[in-house]
Protein backbone atom coordinates (compact mmCIF):
# COMPACT_ATOMS: atom_id res chain seq x y z
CA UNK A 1 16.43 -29.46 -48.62
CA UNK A 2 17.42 -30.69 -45.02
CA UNK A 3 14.74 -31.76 -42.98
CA UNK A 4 13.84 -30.18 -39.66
CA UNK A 5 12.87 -33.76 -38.06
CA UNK A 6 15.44 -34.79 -34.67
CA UNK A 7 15.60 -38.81 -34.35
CA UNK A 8 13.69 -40.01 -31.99
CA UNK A 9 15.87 -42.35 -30.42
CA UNK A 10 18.43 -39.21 -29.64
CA UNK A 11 15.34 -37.38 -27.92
CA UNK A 12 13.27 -40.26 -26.67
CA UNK A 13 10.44 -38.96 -28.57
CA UNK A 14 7.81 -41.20 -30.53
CA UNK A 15 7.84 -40.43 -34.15
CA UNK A 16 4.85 -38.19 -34.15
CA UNK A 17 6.42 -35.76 -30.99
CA UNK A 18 9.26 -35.35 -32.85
CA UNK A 19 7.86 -34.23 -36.55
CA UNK A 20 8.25 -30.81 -37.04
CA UNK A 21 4.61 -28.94 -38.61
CA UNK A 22 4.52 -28.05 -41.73
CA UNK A 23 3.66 -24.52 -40.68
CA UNK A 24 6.33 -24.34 -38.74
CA UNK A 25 8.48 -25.53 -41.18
CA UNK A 26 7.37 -22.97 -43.52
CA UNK A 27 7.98 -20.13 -41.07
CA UNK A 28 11.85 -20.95 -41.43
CA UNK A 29 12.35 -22.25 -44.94
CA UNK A 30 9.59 -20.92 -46.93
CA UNK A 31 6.70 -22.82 -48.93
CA UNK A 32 7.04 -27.22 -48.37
CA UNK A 33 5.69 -29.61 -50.52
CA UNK A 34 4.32 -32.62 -48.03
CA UNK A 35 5.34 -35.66 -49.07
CA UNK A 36 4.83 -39.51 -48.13
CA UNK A 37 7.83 -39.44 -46.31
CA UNK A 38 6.80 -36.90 -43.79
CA UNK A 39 3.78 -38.62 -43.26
CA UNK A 40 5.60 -42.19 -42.40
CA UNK A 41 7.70 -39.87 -40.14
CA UNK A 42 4.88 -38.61 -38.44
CA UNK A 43 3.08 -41.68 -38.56
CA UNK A 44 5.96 -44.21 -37.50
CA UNK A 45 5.49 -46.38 -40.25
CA UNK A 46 7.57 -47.15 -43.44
CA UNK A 47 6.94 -44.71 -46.52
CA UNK A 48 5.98 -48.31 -48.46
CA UNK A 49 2.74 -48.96 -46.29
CA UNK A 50 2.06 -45.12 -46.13
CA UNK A 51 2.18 -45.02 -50.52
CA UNK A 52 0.09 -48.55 -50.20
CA UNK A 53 -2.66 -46.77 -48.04
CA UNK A 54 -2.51 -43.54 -49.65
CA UNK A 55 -2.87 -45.29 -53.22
CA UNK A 56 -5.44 -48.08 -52.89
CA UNK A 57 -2.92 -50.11 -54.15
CA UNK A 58 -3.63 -54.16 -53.18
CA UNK A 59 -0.98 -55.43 -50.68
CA UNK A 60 0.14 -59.35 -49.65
CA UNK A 61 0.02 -58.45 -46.08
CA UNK A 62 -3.10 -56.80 -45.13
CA UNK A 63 -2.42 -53.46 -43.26
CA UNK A 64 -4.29 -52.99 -40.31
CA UNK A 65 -7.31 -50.86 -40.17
CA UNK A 66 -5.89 -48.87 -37.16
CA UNK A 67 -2.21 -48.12 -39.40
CA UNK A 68 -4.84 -47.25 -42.34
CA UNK A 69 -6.66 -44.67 -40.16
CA UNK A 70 -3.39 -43.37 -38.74
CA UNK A 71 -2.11 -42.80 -42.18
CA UNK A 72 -5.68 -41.51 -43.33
CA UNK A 73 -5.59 -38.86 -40.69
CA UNK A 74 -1.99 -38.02 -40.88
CA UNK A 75 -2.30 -37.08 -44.61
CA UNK A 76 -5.36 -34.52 -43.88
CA UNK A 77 -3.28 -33.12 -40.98
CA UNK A 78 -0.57 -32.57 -42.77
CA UNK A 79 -1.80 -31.58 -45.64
CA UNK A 80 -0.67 -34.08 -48.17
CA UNK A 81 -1.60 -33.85 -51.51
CA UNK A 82 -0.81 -36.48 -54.08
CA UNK A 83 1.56 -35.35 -57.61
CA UNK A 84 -0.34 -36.42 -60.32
CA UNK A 85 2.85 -35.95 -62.31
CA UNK A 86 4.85 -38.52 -60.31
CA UNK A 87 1.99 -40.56 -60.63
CA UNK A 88 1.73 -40.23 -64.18
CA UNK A 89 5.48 -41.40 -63.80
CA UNK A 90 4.43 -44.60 -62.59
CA UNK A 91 2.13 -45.34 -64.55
CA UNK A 92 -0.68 -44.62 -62.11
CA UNK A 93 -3.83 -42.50 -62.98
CA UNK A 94 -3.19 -39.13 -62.27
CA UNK A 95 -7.33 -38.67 -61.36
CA UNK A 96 -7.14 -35.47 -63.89
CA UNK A 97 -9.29 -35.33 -66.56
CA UNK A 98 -8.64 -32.41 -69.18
CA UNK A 99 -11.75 -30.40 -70.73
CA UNK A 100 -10.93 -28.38 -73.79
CA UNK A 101 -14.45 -25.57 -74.18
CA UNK A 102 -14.90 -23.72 -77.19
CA UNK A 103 -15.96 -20.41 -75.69
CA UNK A 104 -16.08 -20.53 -72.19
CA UNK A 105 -18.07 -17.13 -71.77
CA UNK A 106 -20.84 -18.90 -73.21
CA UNK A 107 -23.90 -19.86 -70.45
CA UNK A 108 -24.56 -22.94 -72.03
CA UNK A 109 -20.88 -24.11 -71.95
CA UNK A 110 -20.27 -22.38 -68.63
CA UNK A 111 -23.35 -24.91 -67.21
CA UNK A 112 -21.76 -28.01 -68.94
CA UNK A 113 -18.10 -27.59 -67.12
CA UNK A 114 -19.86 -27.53 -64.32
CA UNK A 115 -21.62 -30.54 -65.59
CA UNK A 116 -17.81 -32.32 -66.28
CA UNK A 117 -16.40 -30.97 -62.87
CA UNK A 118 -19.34 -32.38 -61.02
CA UNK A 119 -19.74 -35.94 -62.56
CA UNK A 120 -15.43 -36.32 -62.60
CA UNK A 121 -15.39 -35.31 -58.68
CA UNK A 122 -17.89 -38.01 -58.29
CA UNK A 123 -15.20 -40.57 -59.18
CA UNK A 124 -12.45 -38.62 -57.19
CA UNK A 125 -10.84 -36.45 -60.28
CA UNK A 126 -9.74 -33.09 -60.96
CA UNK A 127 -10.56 -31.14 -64.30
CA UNK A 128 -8.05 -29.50 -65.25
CA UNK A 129 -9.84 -26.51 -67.59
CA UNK A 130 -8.81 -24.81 -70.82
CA UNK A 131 -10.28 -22.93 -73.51
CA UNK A 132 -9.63 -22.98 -77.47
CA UNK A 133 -10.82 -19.97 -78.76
CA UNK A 134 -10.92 -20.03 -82.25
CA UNK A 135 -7.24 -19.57 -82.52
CA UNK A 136 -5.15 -22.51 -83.73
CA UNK A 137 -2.11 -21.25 -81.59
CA UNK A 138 -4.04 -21.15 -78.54
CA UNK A 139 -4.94 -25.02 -78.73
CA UNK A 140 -1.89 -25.98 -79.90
CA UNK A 141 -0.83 -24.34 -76.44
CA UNK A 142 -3.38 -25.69 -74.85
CA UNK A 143 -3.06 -29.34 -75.96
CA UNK A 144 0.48 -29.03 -74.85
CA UNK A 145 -0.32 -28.26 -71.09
CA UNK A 146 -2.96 -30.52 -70.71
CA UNK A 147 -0.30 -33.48 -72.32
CA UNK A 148 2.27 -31.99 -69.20
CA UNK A 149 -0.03 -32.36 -66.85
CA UNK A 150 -0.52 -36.56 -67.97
CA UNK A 151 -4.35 -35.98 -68.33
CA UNK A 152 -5.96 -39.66 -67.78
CA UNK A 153 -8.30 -38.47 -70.70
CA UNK A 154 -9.45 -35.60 -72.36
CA UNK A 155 -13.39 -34.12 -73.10
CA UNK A 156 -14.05 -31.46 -75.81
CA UNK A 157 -16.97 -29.36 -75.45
CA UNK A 158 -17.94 -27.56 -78.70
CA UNK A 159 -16.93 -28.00 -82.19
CA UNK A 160 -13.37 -27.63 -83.26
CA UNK A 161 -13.30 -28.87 -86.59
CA UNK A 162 -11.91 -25.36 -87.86
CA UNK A 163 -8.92 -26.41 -85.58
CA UNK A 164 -7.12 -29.60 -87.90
CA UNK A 165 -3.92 -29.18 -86.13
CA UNK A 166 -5.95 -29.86 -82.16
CA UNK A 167 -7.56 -32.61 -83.83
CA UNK A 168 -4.66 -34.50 -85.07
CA UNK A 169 -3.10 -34.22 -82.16
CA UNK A 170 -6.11 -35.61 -79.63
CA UNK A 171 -6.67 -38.21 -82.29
CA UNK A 172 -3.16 -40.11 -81.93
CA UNK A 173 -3.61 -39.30 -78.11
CA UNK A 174 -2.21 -41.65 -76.13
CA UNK A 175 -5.62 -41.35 -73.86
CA UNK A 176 -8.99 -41.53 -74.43
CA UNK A 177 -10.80 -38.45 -75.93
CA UNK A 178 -14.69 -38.06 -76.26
CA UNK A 179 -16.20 -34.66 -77.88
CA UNK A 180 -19.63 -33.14 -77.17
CA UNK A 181 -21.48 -30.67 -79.07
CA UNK A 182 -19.45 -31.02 -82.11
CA UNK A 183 -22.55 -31.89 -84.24
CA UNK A 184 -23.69 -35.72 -84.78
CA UNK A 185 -21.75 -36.48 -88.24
CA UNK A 186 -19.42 -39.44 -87.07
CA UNK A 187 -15.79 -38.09 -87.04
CA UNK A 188 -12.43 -40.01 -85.84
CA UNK A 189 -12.70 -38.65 -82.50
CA UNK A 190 -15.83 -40.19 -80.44
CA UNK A 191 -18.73 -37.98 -79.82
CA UNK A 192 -21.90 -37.76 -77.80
CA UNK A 193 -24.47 -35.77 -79.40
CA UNK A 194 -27.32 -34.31 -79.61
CA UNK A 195 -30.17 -35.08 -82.16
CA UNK A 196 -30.93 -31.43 -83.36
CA UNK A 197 -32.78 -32.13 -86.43
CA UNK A 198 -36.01 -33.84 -84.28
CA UNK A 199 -35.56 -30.46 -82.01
CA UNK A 200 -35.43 -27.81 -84.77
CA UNK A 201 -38.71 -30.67 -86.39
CA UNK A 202 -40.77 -30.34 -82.93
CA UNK A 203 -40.41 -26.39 -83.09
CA UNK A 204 -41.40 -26.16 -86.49
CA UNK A 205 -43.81 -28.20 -85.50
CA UNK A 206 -45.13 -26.59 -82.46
CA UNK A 207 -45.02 -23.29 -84.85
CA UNK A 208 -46.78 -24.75 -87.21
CA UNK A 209 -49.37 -25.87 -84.96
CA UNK A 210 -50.21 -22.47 -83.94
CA UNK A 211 -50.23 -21.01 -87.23
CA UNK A 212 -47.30 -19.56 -88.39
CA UNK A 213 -46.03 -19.79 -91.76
CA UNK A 214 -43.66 -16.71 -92.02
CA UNK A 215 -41.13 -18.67 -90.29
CA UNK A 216 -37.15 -17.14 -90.06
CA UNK A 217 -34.18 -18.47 -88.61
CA UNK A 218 -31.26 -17.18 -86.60
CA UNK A 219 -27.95 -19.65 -86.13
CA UNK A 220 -24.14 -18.64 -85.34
CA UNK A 221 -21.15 -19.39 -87.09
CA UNK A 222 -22.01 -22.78 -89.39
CA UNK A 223 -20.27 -25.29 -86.90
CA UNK A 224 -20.77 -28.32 -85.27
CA UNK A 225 -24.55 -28.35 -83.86
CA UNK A 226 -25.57 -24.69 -85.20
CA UNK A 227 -25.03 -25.98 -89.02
CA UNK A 228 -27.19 -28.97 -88.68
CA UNK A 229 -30.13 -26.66 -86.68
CA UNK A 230 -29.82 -24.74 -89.50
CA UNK A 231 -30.05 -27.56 -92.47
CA UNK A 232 -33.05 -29.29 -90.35
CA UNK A 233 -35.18 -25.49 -90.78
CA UNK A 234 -34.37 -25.39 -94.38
CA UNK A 235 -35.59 -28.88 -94.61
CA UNK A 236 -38.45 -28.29 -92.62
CA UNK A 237 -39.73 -25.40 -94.45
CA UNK A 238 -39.35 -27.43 -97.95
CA UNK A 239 -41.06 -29.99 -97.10
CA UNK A 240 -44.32 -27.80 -95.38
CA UNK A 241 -44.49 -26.38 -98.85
CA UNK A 242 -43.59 -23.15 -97.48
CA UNK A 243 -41.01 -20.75 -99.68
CA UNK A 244 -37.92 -20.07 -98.06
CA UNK A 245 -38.12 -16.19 -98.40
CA UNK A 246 -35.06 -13.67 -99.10
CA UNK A 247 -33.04 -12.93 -95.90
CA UNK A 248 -35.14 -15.50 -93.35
CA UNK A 249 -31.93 -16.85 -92.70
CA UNK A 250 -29.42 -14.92 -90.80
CA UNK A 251 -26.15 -15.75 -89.58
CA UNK A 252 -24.11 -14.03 -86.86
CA UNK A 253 -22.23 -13.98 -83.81
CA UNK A 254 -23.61 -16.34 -81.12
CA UNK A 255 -24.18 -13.66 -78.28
CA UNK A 256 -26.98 -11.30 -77.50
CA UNK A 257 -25.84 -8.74 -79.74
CA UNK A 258 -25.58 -11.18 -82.61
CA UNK A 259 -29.07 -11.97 -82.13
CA UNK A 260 -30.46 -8.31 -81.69
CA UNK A 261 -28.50 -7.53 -84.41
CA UNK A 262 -30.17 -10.51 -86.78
CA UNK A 263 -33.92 -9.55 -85.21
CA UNK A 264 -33.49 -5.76 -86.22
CA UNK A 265 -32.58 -6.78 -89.82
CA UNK A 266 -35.29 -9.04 -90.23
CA UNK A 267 -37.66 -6.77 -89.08
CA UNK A 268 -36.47 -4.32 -91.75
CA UNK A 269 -37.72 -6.72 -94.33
CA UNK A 270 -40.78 -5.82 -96.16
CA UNK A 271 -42.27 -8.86 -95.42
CA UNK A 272 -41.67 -9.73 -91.75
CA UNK A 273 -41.47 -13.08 -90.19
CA UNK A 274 -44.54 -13.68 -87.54
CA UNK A 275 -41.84 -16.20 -85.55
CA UNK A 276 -38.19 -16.57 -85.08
CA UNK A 277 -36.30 -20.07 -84.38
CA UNK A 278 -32.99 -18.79 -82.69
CA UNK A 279 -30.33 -21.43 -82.98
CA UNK A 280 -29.46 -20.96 -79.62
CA UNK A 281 -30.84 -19.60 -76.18
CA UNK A 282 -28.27 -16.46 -75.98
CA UNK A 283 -29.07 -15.53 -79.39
CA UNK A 284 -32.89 -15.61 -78.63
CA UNK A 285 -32.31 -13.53 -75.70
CA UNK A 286 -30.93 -10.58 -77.53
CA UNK A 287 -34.01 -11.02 -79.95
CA UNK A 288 -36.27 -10.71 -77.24
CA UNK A 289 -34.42 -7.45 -75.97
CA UNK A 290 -34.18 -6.16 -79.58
CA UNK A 291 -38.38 -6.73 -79.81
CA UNK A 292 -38.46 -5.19 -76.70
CA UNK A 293 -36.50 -1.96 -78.06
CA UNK A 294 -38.62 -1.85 -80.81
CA UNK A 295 -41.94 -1.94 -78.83
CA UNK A 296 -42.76 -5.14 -80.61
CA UNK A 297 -45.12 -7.53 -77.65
CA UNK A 298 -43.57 -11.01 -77.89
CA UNK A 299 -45.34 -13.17 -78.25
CA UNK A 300 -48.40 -11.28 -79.50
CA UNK A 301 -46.55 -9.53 -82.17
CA UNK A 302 -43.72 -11.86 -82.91
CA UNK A 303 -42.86 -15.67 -81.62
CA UNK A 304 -39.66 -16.48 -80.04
CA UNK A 305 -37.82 -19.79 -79.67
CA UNK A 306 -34.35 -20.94 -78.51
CA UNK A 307 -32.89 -24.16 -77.92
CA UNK A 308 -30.90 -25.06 -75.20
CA UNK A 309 -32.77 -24.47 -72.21
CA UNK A 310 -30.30 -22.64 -70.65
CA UNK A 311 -30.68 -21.71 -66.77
CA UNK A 312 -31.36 -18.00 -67.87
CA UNK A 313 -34.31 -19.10 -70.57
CA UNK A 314 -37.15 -19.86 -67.92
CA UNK A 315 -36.20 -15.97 -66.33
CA UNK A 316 -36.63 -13.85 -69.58
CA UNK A 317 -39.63 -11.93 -70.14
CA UNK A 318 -41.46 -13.66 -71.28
CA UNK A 319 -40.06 -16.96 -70.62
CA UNK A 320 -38.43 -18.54 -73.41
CA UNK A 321 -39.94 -21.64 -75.32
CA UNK A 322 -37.18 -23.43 -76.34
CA UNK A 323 -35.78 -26.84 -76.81
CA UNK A 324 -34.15 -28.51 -73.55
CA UNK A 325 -30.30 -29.97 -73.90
CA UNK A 326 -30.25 -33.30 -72.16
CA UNK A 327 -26.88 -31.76 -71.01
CA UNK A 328 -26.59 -34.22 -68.07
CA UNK A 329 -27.31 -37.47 -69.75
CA UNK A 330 -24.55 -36.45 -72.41
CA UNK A 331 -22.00 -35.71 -69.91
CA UNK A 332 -22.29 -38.83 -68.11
CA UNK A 333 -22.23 -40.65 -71.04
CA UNK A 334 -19.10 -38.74 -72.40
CA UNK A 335 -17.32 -39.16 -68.37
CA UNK A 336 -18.27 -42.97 -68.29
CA UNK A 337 -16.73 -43.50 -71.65
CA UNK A 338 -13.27 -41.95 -70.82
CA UNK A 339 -13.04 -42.94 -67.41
CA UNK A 340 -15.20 -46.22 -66.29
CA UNK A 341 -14.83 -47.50 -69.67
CA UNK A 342 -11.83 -46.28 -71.51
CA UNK A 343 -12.40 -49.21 -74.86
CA UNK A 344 -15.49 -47.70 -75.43
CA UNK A 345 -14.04 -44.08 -76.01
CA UNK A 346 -11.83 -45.57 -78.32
CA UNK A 347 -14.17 -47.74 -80.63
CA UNK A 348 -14.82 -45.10 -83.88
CA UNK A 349 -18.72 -47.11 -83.85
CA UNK A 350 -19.11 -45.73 -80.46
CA UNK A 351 -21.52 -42.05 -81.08
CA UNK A 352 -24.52 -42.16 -79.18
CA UNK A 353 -26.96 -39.51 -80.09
CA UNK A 354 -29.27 -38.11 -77.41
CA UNK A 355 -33.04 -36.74 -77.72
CA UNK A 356 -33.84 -33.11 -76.82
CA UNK A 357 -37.31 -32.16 -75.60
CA UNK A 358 -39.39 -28.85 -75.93
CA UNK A 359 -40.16 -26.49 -73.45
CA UNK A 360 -43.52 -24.36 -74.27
CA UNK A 361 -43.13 -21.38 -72.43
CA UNK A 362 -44.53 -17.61 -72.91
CA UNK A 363 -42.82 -16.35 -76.34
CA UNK A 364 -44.50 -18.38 -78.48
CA UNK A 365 -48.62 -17.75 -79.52
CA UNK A 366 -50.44 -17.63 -82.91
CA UNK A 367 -49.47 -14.95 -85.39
CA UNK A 368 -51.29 -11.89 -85.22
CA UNK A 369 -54.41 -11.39 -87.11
C-alpha cells in the first residue's frame, strides 16, 4: 500500500508537518494498520530506536529521555498498537494470556475471568477469552485459536477432564498451562485448588452444631470440585454415625433449575431432610426459590447452604450461608505461576491447595421442633 507521506526535504517540512493522520489516511484508502514506521516518520527518528522504546528492549546507547517521550506520545497519537503475532514471530512475549472457562454463563466463573483479566492487566496483558462447553469439538477449536494467537500461557478454569483430546494437547504445550477448579487430585497439568473436603467438614459441622441430623446433599455433574464436595458429605455423614438415607443425594444440572428441581424431589420424600448442603451457590439459589414456591420458611422450616460465596449469595432472601472461594488468592497464584514464574507452572510437584472459609448467614437455624 503506498504511503501518503511527501519527503520533507522536497517540501521543507520537519518530519512531523509532513505525516499524513491516520484519519485522514483512512478517509482515502480505507481502514490502516499503524505501524512503527509511521511513528519514526512522524517522530523523525529511525524505526530501530522507535521498536527499542516501544519494546523495553535494553539498548548500548542510551536513548534520550526527550526521543523516549517523543516516541511515547507519538504512539498514543497515532494510535499504535503492538501485533502480538509479529511479536510472537520474534520470539517476544506477545502480553496475551489465553483463559479456557468451562461454562461461562456461570456467576461464579463469570467473577473469576474477571478475576484473570484484572490480575493479567496488572502486568500489562491481554486475555484473550474462550469457552469449552462440554463439547470436544469446540475445544479442539478453541485450543487451535488460542495456539494462532501465540498465547504466552494458558489458564483453565473448571474441570475438563471429560475433554482427553484438550488435555493432551495443553499438556505438550509449548507454554505454560495452570488449571483452577479442576478438583485437587494431582493431574499432569498444574493446578491451584481449592480444599473442599475441610469446607463441605465445617458445614457439616456448623449443621451439626445446630442440630440437624436429616442432612441431604445437592452437587452437579460428578466433576472436578463438585465430586470431591460430594465424597467429603458421604464421608461426613459415616463417620457422625448418621445413615445415609434413600435419595439424600441428588445430582443435577448446576443452575437454578437443577437445584429447584433436586429441592422439590427431596421434599417428596417421606422422610424429609431438615437441611440441604448445595454443592454450589446457583444450585442453592434455586432451592431457596423452590422452598419459597412451596411456602416452606427457610431457615425455620428447612436449612440452606451453598458454597462459593458468590456476589449474588449475601442478596438472597434470606442471605445464603455458604462457604467463601478464596477466588482471588487462587488466581494470583495461578497468574504468578504462568507469567512471573513460568518453571514453577511447569514442575508436576507444583499444586497448591487453598483454604475456604464459612460464611453464617440467614438460611441456616436449628431444625424445627
Amino acid at each position: 500500500m503506498a504511503r501518503a507521506v511527501r519527503p520533507a526535504r522536497a517540501t521543507g517540512q520537519s518530519p512531523a508537518a509532513a505525516f499524513v493522520s491516520p484519519s485522514a489516511r483512512r478517509a482515502s484508502e480505507g481502514p490502516t494498520i499503524i505501524t512503527m514506521r509511521d511513528v519514526a516518520t512522524a517522530t523523525g527518528v529511525s524505526q530501530s530506536t522507535v521498536s527499542r522504546v516501544l519494546s523495553g528492549a535494553p539498548t548500548v546507547v542510551p536513548i534520550a529521555p526527550q526521543t523516549r517521550e517523543r516516541v511515547v506520545a507519538a504512539a498514543l497519537r497515532l494510535g499504535y498498537r503492538p501485533n502480538p503475532l509479529a511479536r510472537g514471530l520474534r520470539g517476544l512475549p506477545t502480553m496475551l494470556l489465553g483463559v479456557i472457562v468451562r461454562e461461562i454463563t456461570d456467576p461464579f466463573f463469570a467473577g473469576a475471568v474477571e478475576a484473570v483479566s484484572a490480575e493479567a492487566g496488572q502486568r500489562g496483558y491481554n486475555v484473550v477469552l474462550g469457552t469449552a462447553h462440554a463439547r470436544a469439538d469446540e475445544a479442539i477449536a478453541l485450543w487451535g485459536v488460542l495456539e494462532a494467537r501465540h498465547c504466552d500461557a494458558i489458564v483453565l478454569l473448571g474441570d475438563m477432564s471429560d475433554q482427553p483430546r484438550l488435555i493432551e494437547d495443553l499438556r505438550t504445550a509449548h507454554v505454560p498451562v495452570v488449571a483452577l477448579w479442576e478438583g485437587s487430585r494431582p493431574t499432569e497439568i498444574t493446578s491451584v485448588s481449592v480444599n473442599n473436603r475441610a469446607g463441605i467438614d465445617a458445614i457439616m459441622g456448623h449443621l451439626a452444631a445446630l442440630g440437624h441430623r436429616r442432612i441431604a446433599f445437592v452437587g452437579g455433574r460428578r466433576l472436578g470440585d463438585i465430586a470431591e464436595r460430594e465424597e467429603a458429605f458421604v464421608d461426613a455423614i459415616t463417620r457422625s454415625g448418621e445413615p445415609l438415607r434413600k435419595g439424600y443425594v441428588r445430582e443435577t444440572t448446576n443452575n437454578p433449575a437443577g437445584g429447584r428441581e433436586a429441592l422439590r424431589a427431596l421434599l417428596r420424600l417421606a422422610e424429609r431432610p431438615t437441611a440441604v448442603v448445595f454443592a454450589t451457590d446457583v444450585l442453592a439459589i434455586g432451592g431457596l426459590h423452590e422452598a419459597h414456591a412451596q411456602d416452606l420458611r427457610v431457615p425455620r422450616d428447612l436449612s440452606v447452604t451453598g458454597f462459593d460465596d458468590i456476589a449474588q449469595a449475601a442478596y438472597t432472601v434470606p442471605a445464603l450461608t455458604t462457604m467463601h472461594m478464596p477466588v482471588q488468592e487462587m488466581v494470583a497464584a495461578a497468574v504468578a505461576m504462568v507469567i512471573d514464574d513460568k518453571s514453577g507452572a511447569r514442575s508436576q510437584e507444583s499444586h497448591p491447595i487453598l483454604e475456604p472459609s464459612l460464611v453464617v448467614r440467614d438460611s441456616t437455624a436449628a431444625p424445627p421442633p
